[in-house]
PDB file of N, CA and C in Angstrom:
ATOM      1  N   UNK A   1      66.983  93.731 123.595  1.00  0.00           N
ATOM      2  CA  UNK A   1      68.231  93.033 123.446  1.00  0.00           C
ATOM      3  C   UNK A   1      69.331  93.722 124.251  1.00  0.00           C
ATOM      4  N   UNK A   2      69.472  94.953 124.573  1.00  0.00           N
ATOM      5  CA  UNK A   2      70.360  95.773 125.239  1.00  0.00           C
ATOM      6  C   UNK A   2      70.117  95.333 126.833  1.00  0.00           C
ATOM      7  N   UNK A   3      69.100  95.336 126.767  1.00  0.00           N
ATOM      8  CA  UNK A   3      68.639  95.160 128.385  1.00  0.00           C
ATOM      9  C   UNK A   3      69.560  93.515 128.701  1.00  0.00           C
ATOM     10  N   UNK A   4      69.353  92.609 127.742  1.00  0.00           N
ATOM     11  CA  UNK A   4      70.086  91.394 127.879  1.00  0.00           C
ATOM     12  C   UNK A   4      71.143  91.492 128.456  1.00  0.00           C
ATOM     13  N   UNK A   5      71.952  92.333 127.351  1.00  0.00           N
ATOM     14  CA  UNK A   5      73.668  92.298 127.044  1.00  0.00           C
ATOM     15  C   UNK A   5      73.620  93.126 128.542  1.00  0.00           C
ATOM     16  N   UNK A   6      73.234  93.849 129.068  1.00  0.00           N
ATOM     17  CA  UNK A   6      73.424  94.830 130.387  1.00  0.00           C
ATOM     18  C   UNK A   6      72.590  93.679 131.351  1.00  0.00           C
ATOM     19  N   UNK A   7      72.116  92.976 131.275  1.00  0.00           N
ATOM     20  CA  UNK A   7      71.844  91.948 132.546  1.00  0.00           C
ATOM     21  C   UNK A   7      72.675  90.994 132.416  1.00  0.00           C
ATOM     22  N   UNK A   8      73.608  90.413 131.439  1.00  0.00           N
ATOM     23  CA  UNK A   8      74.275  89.385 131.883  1.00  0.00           C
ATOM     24  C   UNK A   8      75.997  89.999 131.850  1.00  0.00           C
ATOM     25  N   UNK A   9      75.998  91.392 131.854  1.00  0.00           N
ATOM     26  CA  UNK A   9      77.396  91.788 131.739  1.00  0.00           C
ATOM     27  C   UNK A   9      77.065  92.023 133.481  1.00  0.00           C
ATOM     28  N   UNK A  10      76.502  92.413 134.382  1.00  0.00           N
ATOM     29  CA  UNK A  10      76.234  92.929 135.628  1.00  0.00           C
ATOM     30  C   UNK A  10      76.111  91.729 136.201  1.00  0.00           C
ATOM     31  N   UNK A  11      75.898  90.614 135.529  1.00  0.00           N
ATOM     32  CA  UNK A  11      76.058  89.534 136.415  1.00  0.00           C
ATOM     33  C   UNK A  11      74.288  88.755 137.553  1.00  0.00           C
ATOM     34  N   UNK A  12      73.365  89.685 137.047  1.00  0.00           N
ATOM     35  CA  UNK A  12      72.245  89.998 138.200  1.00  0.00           C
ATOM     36  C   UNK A  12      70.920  88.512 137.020  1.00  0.00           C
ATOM     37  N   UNK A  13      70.868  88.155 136.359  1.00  0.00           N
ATOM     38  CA  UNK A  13      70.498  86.559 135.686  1.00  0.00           C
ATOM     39  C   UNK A  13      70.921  85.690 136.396  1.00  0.00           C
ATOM     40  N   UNK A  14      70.382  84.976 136.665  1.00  0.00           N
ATOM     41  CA  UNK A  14      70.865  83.588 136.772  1.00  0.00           C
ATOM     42  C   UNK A  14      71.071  82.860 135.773  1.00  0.00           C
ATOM     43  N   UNK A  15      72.015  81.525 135.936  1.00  0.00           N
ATOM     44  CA  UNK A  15      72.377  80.751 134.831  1.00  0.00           C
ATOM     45  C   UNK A  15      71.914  80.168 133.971  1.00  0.00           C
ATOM     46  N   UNK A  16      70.411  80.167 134.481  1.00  0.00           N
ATOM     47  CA  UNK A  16      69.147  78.637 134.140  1.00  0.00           C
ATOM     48  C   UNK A  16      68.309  79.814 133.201  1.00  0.00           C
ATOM     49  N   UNK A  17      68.341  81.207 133.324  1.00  0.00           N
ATOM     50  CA  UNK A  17      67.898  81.979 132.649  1.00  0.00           C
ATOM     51  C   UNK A  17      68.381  82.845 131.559  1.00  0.00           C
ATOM     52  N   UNK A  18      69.995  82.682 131.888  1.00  0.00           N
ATOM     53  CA  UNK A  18      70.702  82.846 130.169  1.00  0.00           C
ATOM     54  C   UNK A  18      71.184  81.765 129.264  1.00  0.00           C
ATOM     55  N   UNK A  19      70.358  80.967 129.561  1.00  0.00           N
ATOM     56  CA  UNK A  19      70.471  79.193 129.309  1.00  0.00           C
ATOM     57  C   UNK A  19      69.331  79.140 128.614  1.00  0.00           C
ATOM     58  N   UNK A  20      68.172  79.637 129.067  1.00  0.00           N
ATOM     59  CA  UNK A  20      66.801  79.298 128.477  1.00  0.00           C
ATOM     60  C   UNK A  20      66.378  80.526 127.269  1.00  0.00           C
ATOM     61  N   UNK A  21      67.271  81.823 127.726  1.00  0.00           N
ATOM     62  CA  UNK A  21      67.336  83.192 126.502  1.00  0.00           C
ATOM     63  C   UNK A  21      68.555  82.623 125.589  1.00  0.00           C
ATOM     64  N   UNK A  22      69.435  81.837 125.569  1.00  0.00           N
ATOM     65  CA  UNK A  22      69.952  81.607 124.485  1.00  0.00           C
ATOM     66  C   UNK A  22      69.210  80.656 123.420  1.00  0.00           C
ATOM     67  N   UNK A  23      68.615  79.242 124.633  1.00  0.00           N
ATOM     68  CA  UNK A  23      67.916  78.781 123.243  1.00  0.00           C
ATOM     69  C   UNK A  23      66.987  78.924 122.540  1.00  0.00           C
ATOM     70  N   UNK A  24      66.343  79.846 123.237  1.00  0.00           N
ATOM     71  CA  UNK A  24      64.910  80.584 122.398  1.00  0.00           C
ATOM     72  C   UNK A  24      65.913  81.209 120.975  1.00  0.00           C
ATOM     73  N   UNK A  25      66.750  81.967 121.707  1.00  0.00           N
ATOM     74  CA  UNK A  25      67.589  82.483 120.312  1.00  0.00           C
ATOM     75  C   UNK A  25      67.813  81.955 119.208  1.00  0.00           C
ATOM     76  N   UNK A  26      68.519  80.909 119.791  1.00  0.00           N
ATOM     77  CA  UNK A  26      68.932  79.572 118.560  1.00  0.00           C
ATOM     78  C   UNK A  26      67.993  79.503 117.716  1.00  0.00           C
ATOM     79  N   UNK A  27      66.560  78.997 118.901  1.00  0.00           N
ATOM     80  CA  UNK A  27      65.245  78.508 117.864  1.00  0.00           C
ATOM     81  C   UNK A  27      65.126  79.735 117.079  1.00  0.00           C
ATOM     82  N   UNK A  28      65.006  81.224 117.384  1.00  0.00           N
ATOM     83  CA  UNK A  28      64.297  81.935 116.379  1.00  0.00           C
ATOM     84  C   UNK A  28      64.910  82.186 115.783  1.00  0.00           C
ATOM     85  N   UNK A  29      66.295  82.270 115.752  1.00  0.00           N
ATOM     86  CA  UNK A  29      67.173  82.277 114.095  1.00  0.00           C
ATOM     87  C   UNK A  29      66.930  80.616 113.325  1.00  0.00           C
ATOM     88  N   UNK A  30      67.006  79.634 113.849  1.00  0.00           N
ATOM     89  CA  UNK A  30      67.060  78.674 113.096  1.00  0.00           C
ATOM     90  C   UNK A  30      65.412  78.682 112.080  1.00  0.00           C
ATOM     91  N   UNK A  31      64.299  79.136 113.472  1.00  0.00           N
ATOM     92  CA  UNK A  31      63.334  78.981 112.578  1.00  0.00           C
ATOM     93  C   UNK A  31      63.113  80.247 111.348  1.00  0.00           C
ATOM     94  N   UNK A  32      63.875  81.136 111.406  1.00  0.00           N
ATOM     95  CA  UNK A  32      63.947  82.344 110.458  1.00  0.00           C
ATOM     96  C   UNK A  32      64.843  81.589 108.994  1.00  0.00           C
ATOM     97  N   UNK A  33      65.820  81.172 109.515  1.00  0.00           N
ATOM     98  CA  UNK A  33      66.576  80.459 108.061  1.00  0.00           C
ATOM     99  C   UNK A  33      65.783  79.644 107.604  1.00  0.00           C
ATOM    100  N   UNK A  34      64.911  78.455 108.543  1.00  0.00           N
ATOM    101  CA  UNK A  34      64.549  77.493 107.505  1.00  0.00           C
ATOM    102  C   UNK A  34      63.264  78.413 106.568  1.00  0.00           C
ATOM    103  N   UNK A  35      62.746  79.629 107.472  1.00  0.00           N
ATOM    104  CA  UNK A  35      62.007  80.037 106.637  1.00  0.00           C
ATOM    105  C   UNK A  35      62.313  80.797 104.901  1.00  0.00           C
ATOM    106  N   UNK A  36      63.342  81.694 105.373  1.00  0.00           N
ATOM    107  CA  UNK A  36      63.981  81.858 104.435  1.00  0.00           C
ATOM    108  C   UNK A  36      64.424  80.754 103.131  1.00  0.00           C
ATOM    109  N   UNK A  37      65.182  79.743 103.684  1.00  0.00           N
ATOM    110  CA  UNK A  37      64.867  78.728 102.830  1.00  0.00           C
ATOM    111  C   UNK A  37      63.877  78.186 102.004  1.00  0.00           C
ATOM    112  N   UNK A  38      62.957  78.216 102.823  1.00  0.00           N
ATOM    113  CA  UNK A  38      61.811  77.622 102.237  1.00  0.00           C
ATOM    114  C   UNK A  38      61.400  78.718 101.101  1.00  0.00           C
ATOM    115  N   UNK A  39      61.379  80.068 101.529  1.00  0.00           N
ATOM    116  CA  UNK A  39      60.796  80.918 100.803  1.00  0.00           C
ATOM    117  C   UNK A  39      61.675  80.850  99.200  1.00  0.00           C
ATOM    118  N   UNK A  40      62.535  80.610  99.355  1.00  0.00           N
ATOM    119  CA  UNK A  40      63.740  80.871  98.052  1.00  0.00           C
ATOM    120  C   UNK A  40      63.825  79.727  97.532  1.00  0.00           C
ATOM    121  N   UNK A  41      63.284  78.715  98.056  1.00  0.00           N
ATOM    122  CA  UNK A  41      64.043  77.257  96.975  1.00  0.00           C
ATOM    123  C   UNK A  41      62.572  77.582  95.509  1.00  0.00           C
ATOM    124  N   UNK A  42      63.393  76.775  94.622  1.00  0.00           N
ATOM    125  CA  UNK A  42      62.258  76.716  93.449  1.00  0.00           C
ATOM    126  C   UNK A  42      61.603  75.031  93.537  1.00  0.00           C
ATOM    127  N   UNK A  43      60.464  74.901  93.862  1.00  0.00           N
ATOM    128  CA  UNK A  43      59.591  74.020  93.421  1.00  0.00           C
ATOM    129  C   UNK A  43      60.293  72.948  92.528  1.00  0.00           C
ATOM    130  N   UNK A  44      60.791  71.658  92.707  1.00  0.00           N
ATOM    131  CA  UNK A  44      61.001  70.555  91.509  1.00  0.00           C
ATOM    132  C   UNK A  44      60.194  70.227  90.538  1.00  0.00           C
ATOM    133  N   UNK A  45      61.296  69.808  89.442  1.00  0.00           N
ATOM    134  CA  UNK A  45      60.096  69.674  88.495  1.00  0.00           C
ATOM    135  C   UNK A  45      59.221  68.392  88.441  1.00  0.00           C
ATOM    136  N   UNK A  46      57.872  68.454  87.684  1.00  0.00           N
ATOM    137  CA  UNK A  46      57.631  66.732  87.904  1.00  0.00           C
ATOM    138  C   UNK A  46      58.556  65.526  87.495  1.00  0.00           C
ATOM    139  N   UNK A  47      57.986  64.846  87.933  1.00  0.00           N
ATOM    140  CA  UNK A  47      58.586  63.193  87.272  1.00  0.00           C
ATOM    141  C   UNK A  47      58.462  63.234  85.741  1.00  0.00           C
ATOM    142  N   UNK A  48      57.466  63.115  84.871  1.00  0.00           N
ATOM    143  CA  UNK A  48      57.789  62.914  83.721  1.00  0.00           C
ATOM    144  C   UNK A  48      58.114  64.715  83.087  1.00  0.00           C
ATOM    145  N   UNK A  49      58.232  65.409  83.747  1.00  0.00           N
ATOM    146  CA  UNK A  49      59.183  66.844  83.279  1.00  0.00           C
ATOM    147  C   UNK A  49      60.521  66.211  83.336  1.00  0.00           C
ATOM    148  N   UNK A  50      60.928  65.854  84.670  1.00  0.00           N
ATOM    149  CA  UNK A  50      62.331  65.636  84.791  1.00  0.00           C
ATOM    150  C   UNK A  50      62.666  64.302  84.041  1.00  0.00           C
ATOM    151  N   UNK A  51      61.629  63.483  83.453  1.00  0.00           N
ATOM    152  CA  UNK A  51      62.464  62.023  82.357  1.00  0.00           C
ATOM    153  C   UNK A  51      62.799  62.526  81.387  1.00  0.00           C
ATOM    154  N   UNK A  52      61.212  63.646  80.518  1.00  0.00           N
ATOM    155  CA  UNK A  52      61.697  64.025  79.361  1.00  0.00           C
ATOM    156  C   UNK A  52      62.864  65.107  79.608  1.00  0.00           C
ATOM    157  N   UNK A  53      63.556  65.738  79.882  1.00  0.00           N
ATOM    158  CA  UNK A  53      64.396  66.260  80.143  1.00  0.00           C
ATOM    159  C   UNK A  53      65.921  65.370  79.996  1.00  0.00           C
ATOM    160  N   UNK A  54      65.637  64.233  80.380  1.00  0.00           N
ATOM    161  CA  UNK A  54      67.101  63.602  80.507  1.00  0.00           C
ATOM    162  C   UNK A  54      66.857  63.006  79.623  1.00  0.00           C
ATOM    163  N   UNK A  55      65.997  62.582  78.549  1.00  0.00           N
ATOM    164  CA  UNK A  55      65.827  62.187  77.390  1.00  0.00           C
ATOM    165  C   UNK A  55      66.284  63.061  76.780  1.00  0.00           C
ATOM    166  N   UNK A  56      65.975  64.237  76.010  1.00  0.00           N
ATOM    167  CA  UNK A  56      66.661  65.133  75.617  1.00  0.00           C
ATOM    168  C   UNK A  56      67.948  65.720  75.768  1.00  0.00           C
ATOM    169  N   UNK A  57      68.430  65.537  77.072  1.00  0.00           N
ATOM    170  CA  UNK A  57      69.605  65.909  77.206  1.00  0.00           C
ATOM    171  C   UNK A  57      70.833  64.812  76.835  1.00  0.00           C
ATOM    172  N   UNK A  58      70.364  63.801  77.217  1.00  0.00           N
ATOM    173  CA  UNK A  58      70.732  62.210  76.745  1.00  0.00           C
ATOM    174  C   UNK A  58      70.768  61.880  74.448  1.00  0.00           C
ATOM    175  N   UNK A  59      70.128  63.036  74.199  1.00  0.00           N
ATOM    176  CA  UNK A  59      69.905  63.098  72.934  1.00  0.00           C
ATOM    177  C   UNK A  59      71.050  64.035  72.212  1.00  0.00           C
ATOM    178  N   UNK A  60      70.773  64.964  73.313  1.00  0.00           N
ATOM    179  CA  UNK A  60      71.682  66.017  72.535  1.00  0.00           C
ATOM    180  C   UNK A  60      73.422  65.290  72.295  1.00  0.00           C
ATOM    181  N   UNK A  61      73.580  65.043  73.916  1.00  0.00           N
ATOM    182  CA  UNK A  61      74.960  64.907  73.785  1.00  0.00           C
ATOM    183  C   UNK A  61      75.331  63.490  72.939  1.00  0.00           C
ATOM    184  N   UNK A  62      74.382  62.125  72.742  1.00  0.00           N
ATOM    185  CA  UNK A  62      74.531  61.653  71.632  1.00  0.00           C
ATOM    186  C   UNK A  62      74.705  61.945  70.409  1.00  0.00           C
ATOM    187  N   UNK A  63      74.141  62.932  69.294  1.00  0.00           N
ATOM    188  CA  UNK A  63      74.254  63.873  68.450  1.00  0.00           C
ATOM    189  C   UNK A  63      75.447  64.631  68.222  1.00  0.00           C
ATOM    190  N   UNK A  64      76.043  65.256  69.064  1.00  0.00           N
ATOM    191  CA  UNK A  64      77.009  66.071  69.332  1.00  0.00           C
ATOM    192  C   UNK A  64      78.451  65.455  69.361  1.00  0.00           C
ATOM    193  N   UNK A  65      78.359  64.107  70.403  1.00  0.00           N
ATOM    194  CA  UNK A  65      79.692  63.479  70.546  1.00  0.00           C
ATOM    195  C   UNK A  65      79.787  62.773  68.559  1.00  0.00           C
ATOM    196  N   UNK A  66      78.632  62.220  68.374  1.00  0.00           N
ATOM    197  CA  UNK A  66      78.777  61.349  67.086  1.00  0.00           C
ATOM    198  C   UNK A  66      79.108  61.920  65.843  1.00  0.00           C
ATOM    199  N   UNK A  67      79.070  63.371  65.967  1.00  0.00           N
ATOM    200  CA  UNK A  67      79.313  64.310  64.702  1.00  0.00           C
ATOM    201  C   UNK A  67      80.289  64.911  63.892  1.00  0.00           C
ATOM    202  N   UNK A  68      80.475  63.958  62.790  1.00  0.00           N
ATOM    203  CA  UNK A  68      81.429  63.930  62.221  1.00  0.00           C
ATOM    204  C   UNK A  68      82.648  63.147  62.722  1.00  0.00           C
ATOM    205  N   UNK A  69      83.013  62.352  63.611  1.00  0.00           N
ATOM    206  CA  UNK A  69      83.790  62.074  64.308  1.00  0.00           C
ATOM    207  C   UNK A  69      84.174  60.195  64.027  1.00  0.00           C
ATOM    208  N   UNK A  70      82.861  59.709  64.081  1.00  0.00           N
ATOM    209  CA  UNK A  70      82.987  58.491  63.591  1.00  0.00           C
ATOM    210  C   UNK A  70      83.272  58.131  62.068  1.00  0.00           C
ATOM    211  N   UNK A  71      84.638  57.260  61.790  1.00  0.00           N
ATOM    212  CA  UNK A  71      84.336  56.975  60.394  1.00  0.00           C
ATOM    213  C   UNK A  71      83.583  55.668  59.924  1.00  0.00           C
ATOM    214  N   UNK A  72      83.727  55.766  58.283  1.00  0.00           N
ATOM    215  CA  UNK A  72      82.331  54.658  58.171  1.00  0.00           C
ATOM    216  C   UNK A  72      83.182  53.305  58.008  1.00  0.00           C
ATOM    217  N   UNK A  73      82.662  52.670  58.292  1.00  0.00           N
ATOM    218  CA  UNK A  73      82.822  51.358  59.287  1.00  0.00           C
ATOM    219  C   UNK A  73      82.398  50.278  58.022  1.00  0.00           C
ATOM    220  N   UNK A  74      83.045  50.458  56.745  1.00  0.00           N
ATOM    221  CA  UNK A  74      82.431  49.063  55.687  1.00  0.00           C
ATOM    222  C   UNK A  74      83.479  48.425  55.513  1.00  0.00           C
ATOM    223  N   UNK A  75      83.801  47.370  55.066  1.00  0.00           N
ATOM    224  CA  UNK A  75      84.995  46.656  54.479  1.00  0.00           C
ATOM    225  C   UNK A  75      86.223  46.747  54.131  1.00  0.00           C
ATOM    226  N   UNK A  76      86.062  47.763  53.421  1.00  0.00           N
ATOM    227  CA  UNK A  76      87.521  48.069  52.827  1.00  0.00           C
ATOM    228  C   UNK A  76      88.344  49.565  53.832  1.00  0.00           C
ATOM    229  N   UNK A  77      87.398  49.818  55.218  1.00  0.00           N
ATOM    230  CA  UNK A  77      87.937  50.809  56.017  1.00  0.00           C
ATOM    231  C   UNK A  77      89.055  50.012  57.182  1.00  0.00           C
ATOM    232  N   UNK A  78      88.384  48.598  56.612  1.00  0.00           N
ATOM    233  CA  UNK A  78      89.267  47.721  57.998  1.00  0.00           C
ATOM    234  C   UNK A  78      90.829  47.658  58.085  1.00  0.00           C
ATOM    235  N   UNK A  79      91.530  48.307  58.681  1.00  0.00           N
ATOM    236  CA  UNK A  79      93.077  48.630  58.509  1.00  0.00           C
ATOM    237  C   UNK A  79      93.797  46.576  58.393  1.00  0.00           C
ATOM    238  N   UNK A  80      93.565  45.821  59.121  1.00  0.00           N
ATOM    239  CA  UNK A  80      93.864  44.500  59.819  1.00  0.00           C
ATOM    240  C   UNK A  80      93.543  43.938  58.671  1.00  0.00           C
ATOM    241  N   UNK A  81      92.325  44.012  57.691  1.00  0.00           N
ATOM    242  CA  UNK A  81      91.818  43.123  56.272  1.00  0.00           C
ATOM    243  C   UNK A  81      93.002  42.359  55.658  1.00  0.00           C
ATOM    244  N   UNK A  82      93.289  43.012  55.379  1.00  0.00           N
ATOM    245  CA  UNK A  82      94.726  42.126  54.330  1.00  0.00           C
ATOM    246  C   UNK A  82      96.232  42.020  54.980  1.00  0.00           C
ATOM    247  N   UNK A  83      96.479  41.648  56.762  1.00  0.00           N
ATOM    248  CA  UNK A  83      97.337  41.560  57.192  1.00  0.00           C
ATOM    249  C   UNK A  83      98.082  40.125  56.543  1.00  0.00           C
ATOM    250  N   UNK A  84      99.295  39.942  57.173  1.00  0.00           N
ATOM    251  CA  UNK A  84     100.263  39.011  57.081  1.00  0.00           C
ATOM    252  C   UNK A  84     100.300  37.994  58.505  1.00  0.00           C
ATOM    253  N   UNK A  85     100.787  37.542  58.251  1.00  0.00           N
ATOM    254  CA  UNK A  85     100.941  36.657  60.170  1.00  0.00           C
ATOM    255  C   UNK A  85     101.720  37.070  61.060  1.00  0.00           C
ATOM    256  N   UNK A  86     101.397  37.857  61.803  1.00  0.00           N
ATOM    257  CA  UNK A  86     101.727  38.838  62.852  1.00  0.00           C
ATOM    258  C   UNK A  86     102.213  38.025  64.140  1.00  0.00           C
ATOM    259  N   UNK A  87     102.346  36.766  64.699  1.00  0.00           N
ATOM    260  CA  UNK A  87     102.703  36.018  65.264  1.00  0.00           C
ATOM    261  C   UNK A  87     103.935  35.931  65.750  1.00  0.00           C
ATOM    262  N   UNK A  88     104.180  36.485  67.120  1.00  0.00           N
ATOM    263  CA  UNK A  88     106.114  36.092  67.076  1.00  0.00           C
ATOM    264  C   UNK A  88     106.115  35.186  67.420  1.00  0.00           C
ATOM    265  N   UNK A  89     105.821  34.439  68.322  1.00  0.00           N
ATOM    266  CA  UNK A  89     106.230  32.926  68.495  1.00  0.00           C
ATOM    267  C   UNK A  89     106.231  31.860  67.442  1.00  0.00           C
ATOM    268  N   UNK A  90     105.547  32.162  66.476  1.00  0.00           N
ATOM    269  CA  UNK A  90     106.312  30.835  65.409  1.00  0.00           C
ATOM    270  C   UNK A  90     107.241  31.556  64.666  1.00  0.00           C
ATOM    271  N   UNK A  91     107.713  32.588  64.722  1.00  0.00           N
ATOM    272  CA  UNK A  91     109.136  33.030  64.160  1.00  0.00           C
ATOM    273  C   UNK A  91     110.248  33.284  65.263  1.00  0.00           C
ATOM    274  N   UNK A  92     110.097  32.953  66.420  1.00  0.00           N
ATOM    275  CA  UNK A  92     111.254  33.103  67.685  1.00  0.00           C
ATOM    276  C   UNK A  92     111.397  31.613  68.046  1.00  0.00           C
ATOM    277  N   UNK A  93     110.833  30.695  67.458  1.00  0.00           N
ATOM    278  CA  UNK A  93     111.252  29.516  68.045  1.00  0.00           C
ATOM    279  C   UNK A  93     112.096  29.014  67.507  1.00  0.00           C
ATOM    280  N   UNK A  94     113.739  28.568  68.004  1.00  0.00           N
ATOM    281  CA  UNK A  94     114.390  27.931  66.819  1.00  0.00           C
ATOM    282  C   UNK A  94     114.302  26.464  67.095  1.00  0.00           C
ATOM    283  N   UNK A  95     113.831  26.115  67.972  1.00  0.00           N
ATOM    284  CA  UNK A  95     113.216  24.410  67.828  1.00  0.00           C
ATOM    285  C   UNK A  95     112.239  23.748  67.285  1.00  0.00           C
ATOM    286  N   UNK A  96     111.634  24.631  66.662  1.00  0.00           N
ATOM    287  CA  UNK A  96     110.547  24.096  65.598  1.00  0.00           C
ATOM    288  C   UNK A  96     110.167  23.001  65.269  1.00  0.00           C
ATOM    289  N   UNK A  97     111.807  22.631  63.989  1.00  0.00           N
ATOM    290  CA  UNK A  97     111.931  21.909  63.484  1.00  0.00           C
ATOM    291  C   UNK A  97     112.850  20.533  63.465  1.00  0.00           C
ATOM    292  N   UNK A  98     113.131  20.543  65.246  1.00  0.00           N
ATOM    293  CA  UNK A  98     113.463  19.585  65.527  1.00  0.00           C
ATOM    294  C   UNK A  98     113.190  18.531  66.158  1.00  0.00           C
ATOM    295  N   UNK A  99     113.539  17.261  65.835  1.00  0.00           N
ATOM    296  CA  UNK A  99     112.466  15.792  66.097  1.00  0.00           C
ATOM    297  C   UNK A  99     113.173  15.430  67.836  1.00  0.00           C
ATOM    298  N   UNK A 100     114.142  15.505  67.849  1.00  0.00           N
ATOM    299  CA  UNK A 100     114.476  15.011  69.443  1.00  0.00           C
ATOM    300  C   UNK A 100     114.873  16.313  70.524  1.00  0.00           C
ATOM    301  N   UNK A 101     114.603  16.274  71.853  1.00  0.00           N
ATOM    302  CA  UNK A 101     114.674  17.182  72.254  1.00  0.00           C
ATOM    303  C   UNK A 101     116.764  17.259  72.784  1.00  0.00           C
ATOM    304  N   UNK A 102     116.844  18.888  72.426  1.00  0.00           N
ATOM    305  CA  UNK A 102     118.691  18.708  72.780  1.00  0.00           C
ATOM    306  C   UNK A 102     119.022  18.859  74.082  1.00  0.00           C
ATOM    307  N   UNK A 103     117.865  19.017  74.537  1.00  0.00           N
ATOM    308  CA  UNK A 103     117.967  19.182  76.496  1.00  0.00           C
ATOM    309  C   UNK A 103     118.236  18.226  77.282  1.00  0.00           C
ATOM    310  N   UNK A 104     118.064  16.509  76.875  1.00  0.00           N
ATOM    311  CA  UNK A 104     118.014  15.648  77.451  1.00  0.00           C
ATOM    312  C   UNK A 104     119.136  14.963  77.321  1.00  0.00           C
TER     313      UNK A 104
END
């Protein structure tokens, strides 16, 4: 590698030949990372590893969000059950109750 850096600082390479030593370079670092890569990733898990998995995880956080949190939901919890007539428009109209219109 020294011999490189001292042949292309002297100028005595040609262009087509620190052209063709760089991309060998490229390649043997690139092919060193993907190796590296390869060496370090972990294996996926299978298909039905990875369903039951999101089944379970899909379980838990159902369980968890629902706990204690919901109230019970029978008849007499219904706030609205025994309302009144909540309606503003038949109490804002004051023409209701009149037979001819006063606009005309």
């Amino acid at each position: 590698m020294l011999a490189f850096v001292g042949a292309m600082a002297g100028g005595r390479m040609s262009m087509n030949k620190k052209i063709v030593i760089m991309v060998v370079g490229v390649l043997i670092a690139a092919a060193a990372g993907y190796w590296y890569w390869q060496s370090t990733r972990e294996a996926p898990p299978s298909e039905e590893q990875a369903l039951q998995n999101a089944e379970e995880a899909a379980q838990a956080i159902t369980e968890s969000a629902t706990q204690g949190v919901l109230p019970s939901l029978d008849v007499q919890a219904n706030p609205l059950g025994d309302s009144t007539d909540v309606n503003p428009i038949s109490k804002t109209n004051p023409f209701s109750g009149i037979k001819t219109n006063p606009f005309e």
